[in-house]
N, C-alpha and C. Protein backbone atom coordinates (compact mmCIF):
# COMPACT_ATOMS: atom_id res chain seq x y z
N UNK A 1 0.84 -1.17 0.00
CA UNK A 1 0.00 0.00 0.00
C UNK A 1 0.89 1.24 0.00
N UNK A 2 1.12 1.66 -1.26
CA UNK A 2 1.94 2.82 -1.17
C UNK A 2 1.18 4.11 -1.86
N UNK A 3 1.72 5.29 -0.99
CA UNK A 3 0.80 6.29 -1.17
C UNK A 3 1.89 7.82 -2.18
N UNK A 4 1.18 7.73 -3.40
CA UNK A 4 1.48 9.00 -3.73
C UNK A 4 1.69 10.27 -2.95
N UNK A 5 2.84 10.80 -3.36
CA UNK A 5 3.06 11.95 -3.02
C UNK A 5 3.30 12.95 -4.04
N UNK A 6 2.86 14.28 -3.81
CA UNK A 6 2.39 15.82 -4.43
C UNK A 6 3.31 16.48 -4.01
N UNK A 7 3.84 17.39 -4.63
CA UNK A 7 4.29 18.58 -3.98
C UNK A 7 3.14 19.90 -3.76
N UNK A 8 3.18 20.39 -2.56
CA UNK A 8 2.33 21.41 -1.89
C UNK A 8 2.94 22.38 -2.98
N UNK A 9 1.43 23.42 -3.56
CA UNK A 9 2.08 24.24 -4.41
C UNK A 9 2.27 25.72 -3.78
N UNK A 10 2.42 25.57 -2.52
CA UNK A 10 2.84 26.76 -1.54
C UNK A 10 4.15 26.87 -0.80
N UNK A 11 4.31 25.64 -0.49
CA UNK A 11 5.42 25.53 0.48
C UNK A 11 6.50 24.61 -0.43
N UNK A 12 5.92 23.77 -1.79
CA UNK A 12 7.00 22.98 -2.28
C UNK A 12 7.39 21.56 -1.41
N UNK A 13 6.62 21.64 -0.50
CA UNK A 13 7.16 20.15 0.63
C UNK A 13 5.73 19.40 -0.02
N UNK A 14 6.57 17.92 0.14
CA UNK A 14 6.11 16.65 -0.02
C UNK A 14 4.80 16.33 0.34
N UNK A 15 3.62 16.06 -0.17
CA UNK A 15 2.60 15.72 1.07
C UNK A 15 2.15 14.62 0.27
N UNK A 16 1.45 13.89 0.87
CA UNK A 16 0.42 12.44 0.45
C UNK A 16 -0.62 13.03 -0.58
N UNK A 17 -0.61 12.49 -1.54
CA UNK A 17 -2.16 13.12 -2.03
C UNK A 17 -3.36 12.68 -1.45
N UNK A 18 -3.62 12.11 -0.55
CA UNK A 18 -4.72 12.05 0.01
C UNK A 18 -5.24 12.99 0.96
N UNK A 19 -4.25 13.37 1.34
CA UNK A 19 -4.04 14.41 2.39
C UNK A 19 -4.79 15.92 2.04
N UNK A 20 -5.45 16.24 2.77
CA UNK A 20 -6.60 17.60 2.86
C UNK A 20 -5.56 18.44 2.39
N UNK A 21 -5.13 18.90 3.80
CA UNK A 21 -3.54 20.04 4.10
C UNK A 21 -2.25 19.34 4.13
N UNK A 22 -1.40 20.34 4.02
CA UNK A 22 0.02 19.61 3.63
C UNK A 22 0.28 19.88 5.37
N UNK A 23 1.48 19.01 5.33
CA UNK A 23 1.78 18.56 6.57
C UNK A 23 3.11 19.61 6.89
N UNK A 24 3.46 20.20 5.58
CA UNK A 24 4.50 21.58 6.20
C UNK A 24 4.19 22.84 6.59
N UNK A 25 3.42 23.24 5.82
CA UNK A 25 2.83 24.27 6.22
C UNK A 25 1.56 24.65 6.85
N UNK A 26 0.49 23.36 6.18
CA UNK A 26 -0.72 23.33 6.62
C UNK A 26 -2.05 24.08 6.18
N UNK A 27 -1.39 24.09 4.71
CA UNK A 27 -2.57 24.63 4.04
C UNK A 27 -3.27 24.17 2.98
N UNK A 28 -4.37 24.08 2.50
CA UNK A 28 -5.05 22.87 1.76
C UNK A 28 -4.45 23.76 0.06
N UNK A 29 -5.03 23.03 -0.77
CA UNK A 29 -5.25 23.16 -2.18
C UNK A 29 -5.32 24.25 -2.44
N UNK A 30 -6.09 25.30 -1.74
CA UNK A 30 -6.83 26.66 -2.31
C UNK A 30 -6.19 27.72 -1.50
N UNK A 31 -4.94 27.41 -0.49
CA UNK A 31 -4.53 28.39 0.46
C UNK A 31 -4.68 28.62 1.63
N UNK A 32 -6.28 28.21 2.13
CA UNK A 32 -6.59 28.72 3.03
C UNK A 32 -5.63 27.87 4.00
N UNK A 33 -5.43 28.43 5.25
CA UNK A 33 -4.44 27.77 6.60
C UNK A 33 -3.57 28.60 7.53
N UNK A 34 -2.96 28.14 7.96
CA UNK A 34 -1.71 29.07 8.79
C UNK A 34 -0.72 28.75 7.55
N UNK A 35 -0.14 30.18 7.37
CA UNK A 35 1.15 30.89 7.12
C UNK A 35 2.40 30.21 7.45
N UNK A 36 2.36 30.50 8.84
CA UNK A 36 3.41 29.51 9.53
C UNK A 36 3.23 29.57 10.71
N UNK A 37 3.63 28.14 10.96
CA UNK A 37 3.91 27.73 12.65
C UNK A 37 4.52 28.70 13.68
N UNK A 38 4.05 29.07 15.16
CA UNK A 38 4.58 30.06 15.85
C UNK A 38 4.42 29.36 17.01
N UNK A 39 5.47 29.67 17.69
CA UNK A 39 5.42 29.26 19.19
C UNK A 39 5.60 30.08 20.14
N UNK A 40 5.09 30.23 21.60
CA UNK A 40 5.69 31.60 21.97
C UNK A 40 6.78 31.31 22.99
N UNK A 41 7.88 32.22 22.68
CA UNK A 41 8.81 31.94 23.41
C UNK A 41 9.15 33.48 24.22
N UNK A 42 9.05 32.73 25.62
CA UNK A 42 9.22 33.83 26.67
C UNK A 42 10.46 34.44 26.90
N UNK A 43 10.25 35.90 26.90
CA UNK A 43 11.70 36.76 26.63
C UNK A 43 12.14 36.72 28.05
N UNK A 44 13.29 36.85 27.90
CA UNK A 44 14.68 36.59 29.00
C UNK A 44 14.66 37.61 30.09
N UNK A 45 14.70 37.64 30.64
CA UNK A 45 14.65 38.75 31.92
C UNK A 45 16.18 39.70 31.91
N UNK A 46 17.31 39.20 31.15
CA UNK A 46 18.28 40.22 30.56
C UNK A 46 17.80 41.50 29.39
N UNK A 47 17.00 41.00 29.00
CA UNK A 47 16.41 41.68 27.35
C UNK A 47 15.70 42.89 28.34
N UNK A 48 14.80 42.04 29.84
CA UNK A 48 13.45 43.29 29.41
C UNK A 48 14.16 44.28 30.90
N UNK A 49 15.17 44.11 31.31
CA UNK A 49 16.05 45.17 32.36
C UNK A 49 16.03 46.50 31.33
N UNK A 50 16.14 47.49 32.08
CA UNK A 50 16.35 48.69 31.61
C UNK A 50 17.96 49.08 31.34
N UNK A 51 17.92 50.06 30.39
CA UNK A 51 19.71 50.27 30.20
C UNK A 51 20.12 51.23 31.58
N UNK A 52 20.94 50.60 31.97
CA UNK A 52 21.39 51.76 33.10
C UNK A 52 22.26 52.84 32.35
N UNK A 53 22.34 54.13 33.05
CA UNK A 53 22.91 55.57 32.14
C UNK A 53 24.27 55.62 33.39
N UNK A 54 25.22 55.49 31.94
CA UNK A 54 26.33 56.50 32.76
C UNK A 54 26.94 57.90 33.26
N UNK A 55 26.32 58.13 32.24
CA UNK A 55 26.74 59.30 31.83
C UNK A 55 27.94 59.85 31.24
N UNK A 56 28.30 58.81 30.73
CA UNK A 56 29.54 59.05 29.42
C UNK A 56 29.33 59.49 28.40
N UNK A 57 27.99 59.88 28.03
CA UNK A 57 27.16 59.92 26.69
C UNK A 57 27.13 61.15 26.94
N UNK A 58 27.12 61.92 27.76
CA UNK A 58 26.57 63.27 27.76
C UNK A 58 28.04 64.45 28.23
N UNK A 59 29.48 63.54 28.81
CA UNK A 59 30.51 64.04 29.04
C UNK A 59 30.50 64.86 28.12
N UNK A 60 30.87 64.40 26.74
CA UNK A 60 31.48 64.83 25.06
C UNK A 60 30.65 66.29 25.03
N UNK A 61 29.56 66.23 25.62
CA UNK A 61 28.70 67.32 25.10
C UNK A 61 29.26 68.84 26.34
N UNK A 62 29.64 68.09 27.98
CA UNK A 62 30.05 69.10 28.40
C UNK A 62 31.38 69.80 28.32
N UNK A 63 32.22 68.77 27.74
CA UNK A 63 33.34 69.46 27.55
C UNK A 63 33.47 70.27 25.76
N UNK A 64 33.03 70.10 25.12
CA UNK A 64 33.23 70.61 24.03
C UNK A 64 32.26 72.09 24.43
N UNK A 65 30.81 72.26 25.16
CA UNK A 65 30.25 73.44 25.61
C UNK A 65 31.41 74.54 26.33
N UNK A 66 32.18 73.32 26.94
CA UNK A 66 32.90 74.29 27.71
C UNK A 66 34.01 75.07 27.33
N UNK A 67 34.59 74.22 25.94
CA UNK A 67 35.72 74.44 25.19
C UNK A 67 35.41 75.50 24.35
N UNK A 68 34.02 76.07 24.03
CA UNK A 68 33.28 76.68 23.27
C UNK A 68 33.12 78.28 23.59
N UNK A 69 32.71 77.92 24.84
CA UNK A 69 32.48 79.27 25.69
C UNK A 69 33.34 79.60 26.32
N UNK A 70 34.64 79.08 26.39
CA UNK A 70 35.95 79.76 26.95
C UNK A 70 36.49 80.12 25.24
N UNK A 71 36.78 79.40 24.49
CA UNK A 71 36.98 80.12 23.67
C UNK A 71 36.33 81.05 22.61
N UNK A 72 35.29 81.69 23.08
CA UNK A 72 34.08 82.77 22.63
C UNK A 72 34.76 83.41 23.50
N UNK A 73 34.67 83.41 24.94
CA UNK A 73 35.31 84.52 25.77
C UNK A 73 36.61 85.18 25.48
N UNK A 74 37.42 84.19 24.64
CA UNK A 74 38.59 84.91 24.52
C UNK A 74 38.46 85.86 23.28
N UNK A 75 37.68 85.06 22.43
CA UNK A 75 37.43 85.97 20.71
C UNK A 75 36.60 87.15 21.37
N UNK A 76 35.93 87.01 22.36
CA UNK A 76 34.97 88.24 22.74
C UNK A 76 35.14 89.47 23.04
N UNK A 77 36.89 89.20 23.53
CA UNK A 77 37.95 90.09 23.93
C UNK A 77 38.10 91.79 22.74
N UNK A 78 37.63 90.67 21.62
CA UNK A 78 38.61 91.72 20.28
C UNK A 78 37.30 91.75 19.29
N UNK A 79 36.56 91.28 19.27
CA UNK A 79 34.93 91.11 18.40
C UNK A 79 33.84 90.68 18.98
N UNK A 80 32.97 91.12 18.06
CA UNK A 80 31.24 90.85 18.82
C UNK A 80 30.94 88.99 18.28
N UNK A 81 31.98 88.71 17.25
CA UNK A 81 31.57 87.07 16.99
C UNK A 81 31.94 86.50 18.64
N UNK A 82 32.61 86.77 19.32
CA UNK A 82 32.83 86.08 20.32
C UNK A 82 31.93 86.04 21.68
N UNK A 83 30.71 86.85 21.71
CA UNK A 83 30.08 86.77 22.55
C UNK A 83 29.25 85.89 21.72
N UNK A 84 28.83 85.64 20.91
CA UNK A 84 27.62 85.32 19.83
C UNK A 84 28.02 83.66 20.67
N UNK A 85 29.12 83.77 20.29
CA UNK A 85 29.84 82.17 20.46
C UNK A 85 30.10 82.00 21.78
N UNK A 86 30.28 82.73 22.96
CA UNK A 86 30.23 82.46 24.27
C UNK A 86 29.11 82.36 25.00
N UNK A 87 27.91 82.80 24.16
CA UNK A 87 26.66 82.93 25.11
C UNK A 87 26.13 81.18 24.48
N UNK A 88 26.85 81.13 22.87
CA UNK A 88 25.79 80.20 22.59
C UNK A 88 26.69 78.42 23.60
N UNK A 89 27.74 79.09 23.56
CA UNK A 89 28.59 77.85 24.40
C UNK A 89 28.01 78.12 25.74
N UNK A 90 27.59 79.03 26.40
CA UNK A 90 26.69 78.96 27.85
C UNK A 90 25.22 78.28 27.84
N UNK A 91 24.63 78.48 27.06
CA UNK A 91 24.05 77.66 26.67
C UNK A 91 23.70 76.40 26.32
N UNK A 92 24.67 75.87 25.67
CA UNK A 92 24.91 74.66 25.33
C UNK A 92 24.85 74.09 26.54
N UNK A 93 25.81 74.32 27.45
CA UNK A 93 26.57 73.71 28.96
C UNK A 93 25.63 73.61 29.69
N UNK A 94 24.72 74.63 30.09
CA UNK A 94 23.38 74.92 30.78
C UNK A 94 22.44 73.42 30.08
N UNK A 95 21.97 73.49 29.15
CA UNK A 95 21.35 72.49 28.60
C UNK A 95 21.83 71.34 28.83
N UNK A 96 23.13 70.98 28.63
CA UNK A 96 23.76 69.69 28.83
C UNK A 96 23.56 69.50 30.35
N UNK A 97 24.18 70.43 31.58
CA UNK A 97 23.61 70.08 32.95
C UNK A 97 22.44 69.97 33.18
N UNK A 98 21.41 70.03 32.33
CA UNK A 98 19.88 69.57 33.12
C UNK A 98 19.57 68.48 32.15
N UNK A 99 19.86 68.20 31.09
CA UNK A 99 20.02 67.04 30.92
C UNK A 99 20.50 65.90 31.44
N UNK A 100 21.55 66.22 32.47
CA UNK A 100 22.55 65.24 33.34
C UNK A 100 21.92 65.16 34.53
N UNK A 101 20.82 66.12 35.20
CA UNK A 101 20.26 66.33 36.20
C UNK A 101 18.68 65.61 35.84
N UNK A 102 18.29 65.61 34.79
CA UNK A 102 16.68 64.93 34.80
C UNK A 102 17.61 63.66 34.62
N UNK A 103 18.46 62.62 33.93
CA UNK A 103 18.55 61.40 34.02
C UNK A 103 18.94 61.20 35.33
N UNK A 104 19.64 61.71 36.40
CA UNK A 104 19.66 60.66 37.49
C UNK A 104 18.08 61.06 38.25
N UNK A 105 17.22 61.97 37.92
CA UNK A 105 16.17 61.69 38.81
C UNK A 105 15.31 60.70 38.31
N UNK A 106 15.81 60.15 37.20
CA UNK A 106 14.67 58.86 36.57
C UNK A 106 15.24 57.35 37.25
């Protein structure tokens, strides 16, 4: 008793021709079925921790503010570009410390 086999014209896998749905994918003749097989797999308790902040990410930003607005202060000495550039480097720095100040209150 040996049984013909079809190829599923969805998935290309082997099935019996007697067979309703194919046994790979699981969908009959006309399509209708699951897509594909899913299982659920429970995420890791490393994945769903939060990133802890160092604050190394936000150093780069205070020292270059600071490198900015000391050197605006010095151009400020001899031209008006240098306040333009010292207020906007006070600025910067100001912004970067409350940025550094709302992440540790989270």
């Amino acid at each position: 008793m040996t049984t013909d086999m079809v190829k599923c014209p969805h998935c290309f896998g082997d099935k019996p021709s007697a067979a309703k749905v194919c046994l790979h994918c699981g969908r009959d003749e006309h399509g209708f079925g699951p897509l594909v097989r899913t299982e659920m797999v429970p995420a890791s308790a490393n994945k769903l921790q939060k990133r802890r902040w160092t604050g190394a990410d936000l150093r780069i930003h205070v020292i270059l503010a600071s490198i900015m607005a000391a050197f605006g202060f010095l151009i400020m000495l001899s031209s008006g570009l240098g306040a333009l550039l010292f207020l906007a480097g006070m600025v910067w720095l100001a912004a970067t410390r409350v940025r550094i100040w709302w992440r540790r209150q989270q």
